[in-house]
C-alpha atoms as a PDB file:
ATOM      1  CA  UNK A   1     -29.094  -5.684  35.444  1.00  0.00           C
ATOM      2  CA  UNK A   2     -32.149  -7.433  34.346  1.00  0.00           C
ATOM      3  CA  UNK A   3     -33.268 -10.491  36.348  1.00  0.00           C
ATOM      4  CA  UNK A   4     -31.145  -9.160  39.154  1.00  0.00           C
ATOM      5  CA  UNK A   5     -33.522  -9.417  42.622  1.00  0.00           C
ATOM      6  CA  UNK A   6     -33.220  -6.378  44.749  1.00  0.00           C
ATOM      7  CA  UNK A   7     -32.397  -7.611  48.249  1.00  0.00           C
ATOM      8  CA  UNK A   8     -34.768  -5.084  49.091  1.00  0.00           C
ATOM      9  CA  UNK A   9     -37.422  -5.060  46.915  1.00  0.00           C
ATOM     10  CA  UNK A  10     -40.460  -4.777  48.876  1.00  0.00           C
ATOM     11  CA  UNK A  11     -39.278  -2.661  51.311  1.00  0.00           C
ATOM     12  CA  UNK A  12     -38.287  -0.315  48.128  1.00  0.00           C
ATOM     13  CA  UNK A  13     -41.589  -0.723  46.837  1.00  0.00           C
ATOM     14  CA  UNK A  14     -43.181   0.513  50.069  1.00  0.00           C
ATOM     15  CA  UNK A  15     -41.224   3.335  49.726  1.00  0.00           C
ATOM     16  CA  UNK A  16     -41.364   4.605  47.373  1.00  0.00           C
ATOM     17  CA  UNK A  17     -45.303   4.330  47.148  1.00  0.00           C
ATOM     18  CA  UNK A  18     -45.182   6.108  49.964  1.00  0.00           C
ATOM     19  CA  UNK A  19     -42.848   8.541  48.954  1.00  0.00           C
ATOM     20  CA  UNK A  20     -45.046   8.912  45.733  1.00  0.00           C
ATOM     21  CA  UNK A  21     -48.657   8.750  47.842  1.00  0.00           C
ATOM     22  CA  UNK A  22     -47.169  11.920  49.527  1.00  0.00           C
ATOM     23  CA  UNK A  23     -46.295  14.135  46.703  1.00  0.00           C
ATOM     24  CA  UNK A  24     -49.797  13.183  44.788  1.00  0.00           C
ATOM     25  CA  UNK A  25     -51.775  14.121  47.935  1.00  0.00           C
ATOM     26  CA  UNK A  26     -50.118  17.031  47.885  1.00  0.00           C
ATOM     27  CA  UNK A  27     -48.639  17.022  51.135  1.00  0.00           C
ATOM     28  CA  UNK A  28     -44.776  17.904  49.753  1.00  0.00           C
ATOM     29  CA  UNK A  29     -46.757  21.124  48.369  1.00  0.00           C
ATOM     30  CA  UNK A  30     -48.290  21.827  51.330  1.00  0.00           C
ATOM     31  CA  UNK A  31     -44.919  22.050  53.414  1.00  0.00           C
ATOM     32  CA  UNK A  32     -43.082  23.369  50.484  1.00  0.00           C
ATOM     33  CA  UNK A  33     -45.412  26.625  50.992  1.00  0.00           C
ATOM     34  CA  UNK A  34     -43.397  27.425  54.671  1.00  0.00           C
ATOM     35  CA  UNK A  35     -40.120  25.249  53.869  1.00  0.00           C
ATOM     36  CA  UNK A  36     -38.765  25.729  50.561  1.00  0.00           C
ATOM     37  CA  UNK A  37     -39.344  21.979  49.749  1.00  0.00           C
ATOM     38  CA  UNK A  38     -39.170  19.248  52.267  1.00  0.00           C
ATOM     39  CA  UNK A  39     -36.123  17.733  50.618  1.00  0.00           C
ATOM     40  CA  UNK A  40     -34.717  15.245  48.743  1.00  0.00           C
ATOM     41  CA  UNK A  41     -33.457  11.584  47.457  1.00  0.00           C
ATOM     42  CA  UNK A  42     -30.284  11.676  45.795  1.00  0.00           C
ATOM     43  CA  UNK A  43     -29.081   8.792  43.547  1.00  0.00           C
ATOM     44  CA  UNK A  44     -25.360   7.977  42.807  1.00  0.00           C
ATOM     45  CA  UNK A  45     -24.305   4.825  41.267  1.00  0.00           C
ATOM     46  CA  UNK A  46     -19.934   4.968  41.010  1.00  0.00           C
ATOM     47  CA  UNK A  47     -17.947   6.951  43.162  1.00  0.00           C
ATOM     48  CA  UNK A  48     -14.208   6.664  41.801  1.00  0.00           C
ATOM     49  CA  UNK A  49     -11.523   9.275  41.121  1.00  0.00           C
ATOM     50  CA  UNK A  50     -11.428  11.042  37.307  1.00  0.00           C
ATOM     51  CA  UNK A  51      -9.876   8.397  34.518  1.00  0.00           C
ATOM     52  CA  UNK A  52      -8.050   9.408  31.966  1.00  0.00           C
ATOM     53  CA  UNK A  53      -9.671   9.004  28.045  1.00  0.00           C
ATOM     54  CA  UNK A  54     -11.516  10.829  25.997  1.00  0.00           C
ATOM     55  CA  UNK A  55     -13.087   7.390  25.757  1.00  0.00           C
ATOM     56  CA  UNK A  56     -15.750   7.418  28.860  1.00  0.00           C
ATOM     57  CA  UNK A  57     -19.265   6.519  27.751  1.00  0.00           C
ATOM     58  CA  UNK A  58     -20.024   5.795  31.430  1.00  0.00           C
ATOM     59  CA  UNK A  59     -18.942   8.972  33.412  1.00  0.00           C
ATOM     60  CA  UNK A  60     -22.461  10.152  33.429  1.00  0.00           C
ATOM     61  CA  UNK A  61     -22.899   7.473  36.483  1.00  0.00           C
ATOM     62  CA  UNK A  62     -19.613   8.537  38.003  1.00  0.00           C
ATOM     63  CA  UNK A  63     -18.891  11.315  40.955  1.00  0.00           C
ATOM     64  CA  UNK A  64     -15.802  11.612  42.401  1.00  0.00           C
ATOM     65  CA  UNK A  65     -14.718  11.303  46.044  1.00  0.00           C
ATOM     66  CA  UNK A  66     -13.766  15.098  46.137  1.00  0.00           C
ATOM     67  CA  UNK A  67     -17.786  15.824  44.728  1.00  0.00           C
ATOM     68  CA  UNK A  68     -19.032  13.729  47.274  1.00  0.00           C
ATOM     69  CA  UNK A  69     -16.914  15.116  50.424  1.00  0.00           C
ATOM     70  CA  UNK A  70     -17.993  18.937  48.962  1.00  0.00           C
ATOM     71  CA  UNK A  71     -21.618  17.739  48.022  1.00  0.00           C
ATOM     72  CA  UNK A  72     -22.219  16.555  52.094  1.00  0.00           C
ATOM     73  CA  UNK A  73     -20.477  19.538  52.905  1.00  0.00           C
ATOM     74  CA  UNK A  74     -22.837  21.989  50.875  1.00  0.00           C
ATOM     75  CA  UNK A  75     -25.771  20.065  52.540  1.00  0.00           C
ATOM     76  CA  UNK A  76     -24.889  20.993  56.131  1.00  0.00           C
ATOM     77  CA  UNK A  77     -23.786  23.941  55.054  1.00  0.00           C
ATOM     78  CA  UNK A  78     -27.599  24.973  53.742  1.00  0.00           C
ATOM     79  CA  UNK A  79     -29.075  23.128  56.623  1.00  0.00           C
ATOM     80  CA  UNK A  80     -30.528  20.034  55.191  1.00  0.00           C
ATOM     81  CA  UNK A  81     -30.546  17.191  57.791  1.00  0.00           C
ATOM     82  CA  UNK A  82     -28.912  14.139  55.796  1.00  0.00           C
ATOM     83  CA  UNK A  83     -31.043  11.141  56.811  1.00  0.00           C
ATOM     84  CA  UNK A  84     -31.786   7.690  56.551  1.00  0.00           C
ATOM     85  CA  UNK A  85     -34.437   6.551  53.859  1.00  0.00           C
ATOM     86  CA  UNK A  86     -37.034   5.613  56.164  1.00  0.00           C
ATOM     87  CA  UNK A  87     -36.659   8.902  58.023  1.00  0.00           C
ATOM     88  CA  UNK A  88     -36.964  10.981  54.572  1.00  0.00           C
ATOM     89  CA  UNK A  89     -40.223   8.511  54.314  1.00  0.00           C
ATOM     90  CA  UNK A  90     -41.097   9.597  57.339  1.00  0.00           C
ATOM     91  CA  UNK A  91     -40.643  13.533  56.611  1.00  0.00           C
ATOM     92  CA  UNK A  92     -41.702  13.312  53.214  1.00  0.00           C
ATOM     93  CA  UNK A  93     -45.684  12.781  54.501  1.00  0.00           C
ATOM     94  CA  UNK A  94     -45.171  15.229  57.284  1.00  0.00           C
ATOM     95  CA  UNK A  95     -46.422  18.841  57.179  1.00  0.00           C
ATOM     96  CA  UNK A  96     -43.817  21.755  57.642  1.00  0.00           C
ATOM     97  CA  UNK A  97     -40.872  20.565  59.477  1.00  0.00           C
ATOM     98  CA  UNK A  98     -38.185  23.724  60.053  1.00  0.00           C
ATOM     99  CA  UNK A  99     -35.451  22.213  58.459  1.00  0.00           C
ATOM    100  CA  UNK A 100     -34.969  20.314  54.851  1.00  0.00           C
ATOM    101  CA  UNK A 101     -33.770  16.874  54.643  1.00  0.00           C
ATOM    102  CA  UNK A 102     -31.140  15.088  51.747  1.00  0.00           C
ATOM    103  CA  UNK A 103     -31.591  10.973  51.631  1.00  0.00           C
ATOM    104  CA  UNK A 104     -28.137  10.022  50.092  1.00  0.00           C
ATOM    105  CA  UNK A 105     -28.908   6.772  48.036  1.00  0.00           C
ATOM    106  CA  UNK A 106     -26.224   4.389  45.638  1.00  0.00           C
ATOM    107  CA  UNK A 107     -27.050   1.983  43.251  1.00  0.00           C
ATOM    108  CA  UNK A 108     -25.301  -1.086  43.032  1.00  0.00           C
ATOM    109  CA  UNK A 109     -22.670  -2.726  45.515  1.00  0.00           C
ATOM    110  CA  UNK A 110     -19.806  -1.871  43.563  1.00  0.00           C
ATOM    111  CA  UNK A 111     -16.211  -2.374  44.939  1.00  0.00           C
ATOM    112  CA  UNK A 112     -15.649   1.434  45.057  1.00  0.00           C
ATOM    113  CA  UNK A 113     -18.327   2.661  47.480  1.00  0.00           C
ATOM    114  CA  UNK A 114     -16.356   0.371  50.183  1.00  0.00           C
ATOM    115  CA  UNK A 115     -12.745   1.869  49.311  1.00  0.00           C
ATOM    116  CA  UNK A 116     -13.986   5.483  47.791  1.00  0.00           C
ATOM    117  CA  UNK A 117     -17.268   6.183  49.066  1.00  0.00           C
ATOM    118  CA  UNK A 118     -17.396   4.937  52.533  1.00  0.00           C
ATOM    119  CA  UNK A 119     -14.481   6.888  53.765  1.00  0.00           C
ATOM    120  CA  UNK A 120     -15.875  10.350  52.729  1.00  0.00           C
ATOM    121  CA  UNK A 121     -19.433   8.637  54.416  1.00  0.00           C
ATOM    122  CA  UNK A 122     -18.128   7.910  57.606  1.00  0.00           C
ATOM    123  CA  UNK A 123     -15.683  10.669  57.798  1.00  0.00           C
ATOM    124  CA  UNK A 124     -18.840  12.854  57.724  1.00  0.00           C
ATOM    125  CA  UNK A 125     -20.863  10.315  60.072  1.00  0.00           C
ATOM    126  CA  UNK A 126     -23.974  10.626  57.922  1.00  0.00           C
ATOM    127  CA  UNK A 127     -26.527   7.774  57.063  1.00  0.00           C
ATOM    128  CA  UNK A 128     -26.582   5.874  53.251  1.00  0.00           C
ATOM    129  CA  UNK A 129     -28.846   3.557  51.575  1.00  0.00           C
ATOM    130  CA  UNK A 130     -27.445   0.958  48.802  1.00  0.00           C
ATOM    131  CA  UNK A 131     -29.270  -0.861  46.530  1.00  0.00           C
ATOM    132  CA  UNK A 132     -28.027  -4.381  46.102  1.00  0.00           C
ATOM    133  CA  UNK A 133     -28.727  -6.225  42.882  1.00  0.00           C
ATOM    134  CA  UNK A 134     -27.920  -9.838  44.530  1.00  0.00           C
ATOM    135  CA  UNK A 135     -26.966 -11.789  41.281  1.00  0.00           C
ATOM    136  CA  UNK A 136     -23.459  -9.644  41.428  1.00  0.00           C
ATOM    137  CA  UNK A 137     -22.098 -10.684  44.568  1.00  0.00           C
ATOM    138  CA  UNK A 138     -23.553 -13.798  44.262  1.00  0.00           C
ATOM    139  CA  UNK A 139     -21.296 -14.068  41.536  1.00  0.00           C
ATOM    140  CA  UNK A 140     -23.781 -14.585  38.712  1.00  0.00           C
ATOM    141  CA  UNK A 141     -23.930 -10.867  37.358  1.00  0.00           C
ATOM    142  CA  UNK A 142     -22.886  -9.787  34.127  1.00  0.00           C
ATOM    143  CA  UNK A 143     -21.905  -6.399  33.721  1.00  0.00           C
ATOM    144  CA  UNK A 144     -22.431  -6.203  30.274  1.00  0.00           C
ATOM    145  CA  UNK A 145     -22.581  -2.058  29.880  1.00  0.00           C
ATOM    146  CA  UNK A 146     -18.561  -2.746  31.348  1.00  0.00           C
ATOM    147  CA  UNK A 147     -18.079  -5.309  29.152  1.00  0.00           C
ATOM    148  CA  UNK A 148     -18.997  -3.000  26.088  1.00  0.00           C
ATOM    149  CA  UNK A 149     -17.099  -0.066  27.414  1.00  0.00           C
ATOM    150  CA  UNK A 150     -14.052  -2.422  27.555  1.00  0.00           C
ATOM    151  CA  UNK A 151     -14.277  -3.761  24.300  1.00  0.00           C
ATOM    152  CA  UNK A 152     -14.914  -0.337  22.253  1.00  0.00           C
ATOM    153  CA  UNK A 153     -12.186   1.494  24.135  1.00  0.00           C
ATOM    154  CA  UNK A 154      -9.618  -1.130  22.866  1.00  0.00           C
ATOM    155  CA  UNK A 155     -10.428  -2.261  19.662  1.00  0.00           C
ATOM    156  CA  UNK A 156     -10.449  -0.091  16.565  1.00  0.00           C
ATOM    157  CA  UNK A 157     -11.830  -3.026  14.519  1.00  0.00           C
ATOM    158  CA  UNK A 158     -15.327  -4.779  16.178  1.00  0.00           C
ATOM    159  CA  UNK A 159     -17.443  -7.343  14.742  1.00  0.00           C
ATOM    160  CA  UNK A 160     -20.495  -8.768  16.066  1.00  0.00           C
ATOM    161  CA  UNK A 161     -23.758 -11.210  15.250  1.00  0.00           C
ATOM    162  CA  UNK A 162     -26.758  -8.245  14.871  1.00  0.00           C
ATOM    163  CA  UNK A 163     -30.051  -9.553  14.264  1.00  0.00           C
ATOM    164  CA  UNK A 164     -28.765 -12.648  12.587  1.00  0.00           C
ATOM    165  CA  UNK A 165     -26.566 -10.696  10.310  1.00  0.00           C
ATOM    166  CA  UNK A 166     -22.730 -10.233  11.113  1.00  0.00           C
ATOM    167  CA  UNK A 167     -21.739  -6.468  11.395  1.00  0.00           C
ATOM    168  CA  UNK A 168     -18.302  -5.281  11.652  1.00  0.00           C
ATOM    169  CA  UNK A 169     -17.776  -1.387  12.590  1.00  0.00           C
ATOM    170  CA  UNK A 170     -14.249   0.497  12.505  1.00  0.00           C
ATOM    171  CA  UNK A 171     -14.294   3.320  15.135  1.00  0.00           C
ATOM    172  CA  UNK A 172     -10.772   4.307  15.689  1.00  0.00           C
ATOM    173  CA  UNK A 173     -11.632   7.734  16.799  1.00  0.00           C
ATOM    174  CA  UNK A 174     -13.138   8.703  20.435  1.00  0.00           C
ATOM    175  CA  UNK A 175     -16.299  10.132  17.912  1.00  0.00           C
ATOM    176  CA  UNK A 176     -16.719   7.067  16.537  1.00  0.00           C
ATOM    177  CA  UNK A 177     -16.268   5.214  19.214  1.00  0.00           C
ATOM    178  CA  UNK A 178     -19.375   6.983  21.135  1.00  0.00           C
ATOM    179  CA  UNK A 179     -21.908   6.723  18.778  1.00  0.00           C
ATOM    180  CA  UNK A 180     -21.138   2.862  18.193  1.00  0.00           C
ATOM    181  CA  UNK A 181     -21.756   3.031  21.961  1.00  0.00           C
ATOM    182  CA  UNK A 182     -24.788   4.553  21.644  1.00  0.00           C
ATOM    183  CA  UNK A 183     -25.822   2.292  18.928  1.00  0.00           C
ATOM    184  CA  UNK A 184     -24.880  -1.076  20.831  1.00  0.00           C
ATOM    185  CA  UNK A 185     -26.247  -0.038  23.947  1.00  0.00           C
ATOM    186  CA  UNK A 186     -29.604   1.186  23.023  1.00  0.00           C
ATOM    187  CA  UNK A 187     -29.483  -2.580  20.567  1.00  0.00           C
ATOM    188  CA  UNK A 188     -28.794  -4.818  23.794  1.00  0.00           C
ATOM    189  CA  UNK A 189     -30.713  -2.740  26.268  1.00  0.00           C
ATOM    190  CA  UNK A 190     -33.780  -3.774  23.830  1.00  0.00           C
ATOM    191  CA  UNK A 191     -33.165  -7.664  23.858  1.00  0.00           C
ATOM    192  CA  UNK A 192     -34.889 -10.060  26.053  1.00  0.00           C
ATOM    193  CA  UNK A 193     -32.107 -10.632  28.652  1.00  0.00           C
ATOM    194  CA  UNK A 194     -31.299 -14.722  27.940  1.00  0.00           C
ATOM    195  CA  UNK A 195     -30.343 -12.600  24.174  1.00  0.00           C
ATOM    196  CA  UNK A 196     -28.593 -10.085  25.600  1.00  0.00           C
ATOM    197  CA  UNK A 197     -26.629 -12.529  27.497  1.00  0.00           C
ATOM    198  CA  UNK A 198     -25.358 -14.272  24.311  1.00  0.00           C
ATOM    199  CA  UNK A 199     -24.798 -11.456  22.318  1.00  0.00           C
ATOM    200  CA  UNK A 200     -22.496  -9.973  25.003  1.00  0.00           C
ATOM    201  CA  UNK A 201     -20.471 -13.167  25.779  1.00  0.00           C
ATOM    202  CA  UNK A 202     -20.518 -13.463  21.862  1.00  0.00           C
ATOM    203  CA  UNK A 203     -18.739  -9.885  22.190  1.00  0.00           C
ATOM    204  CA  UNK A 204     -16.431 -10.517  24.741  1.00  0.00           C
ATOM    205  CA  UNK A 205     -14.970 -14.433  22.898  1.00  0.00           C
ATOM    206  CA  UNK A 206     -14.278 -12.204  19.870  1.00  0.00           C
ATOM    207  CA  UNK A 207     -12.675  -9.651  21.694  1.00  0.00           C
ATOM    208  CA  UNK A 208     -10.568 -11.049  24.416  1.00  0.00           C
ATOM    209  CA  UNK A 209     -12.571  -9.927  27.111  1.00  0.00           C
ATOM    210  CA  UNK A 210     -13.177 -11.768  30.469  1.00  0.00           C
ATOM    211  CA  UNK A 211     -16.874 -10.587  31.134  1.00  0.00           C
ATOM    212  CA  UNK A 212     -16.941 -12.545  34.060  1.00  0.00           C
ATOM    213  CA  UNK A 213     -13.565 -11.485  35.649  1.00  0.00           C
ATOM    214  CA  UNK A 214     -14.711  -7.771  34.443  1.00  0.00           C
ATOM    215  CA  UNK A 215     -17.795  -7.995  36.782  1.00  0.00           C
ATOM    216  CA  UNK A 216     -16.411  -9.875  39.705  1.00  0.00           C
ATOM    217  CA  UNK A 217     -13.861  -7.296  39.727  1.00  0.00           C
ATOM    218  CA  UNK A 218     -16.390  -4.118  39.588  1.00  0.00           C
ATOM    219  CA  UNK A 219     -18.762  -5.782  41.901  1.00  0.00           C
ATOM    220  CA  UNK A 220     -18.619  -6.875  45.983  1.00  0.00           C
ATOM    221  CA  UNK A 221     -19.271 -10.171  47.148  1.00  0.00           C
ATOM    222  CA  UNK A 222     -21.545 -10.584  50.489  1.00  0.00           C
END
């Protein structure tokens, strides 16, 4: 996602200093002391059903439709308001308000908050805030952390080019498979991103892969 502009990215800025000029001034505390805590941001990235696998190094960033549709729920159900981000801005520097606030927030414009998100979002009627990184749907994106999924959860044999050296790994169980994961992950997420691009295309050649069909296919377009 490096050397993706945010659409937004001075408006986030402004914020989210704001949001952070609030709770060092201590004015969160302040209405915390009559209201429990003035609220909160919440941050979801993919909202698809459950896959099947025991292969899924990237659930962590998943919720399902059925969470989200019970998560709103549980929110009106406490009380909290569910507002826009520039109204929990708003609140968030405010003294004591009588009722708590949730800001629902999504990273990325990923093809599933249209056809899984959205309807639970406008079924409930309540406000959202997405965070575009514009090099996807402007079609130059490269979704490499899918790209890496795709290519462990297939192949039982991998080689790659690692620091000039070429490294092959077997990893035919879901164990294995995981902590090669891990390893790769942490390995690209370290390179300078013109590096990380090769290495990942390098991947995908070996491998069959289509990285750029992969991320079309994950991401929107405008």
């Amino acid at each position: 996602r490096e050397g993706a502009r945010d659409l937004s990215s001075d408006n986030r800025w402004l914020r989210t200093a704001r949001l952070e000029l609030a709770y060092f001034s201590g004015g969160t505390w302040l209405a915390s002391r009559t209201t429990a805590g003035a609220g909160a941001v919440l941050r979801f990235e993919r909202v698809r059903p459950r896959r099947k696998g025991a292969f899924q190094p990237l659930k962590h960033a998943e919720i399902t439709p059925v969470f989200l549709d019970k998560m709103i729920r549980a929110l009106k159900r406490w009380g909290y308001d569910i507002v826009s981000l520039d109204e929990a801005c708003e609140r968030a520097v405010r003294l004591a308000e009588d009722r708590r606030f949730a800001c629902l927030t999504f990273d990325g414009a990923w093809k599933d908050l249209i056809t899984h998100a959205y309807p639970v979002l406008a079924r409930h009627g309540v406000p959202f805030t997405v965070y575009v990184a514009s090099a996807f749907p402007d079609g130059l994106g490269e979704a490499w952390w899918l790209a890496l999924e795709a290519v462990i959860a297939r192949e039982s044999r991998i080689s790659l080019v690692i620091d000039h050296r070429e490294q092959r790994f077997s990893v035919a169980r879901p164990a294995e498979k995981y902590e090669l994961f891990a390893y790769l992950w942490g390995w690209l997420r370290k390179l300078p991103p013109a590096e990380r691009s090769i290495a990942i295309r390098d991947l995908c050649s070996r491998h069959s892969v289509d990285l750029v069909a992969l991320s079309r296919e994950a991401a929107m377009d405008w």
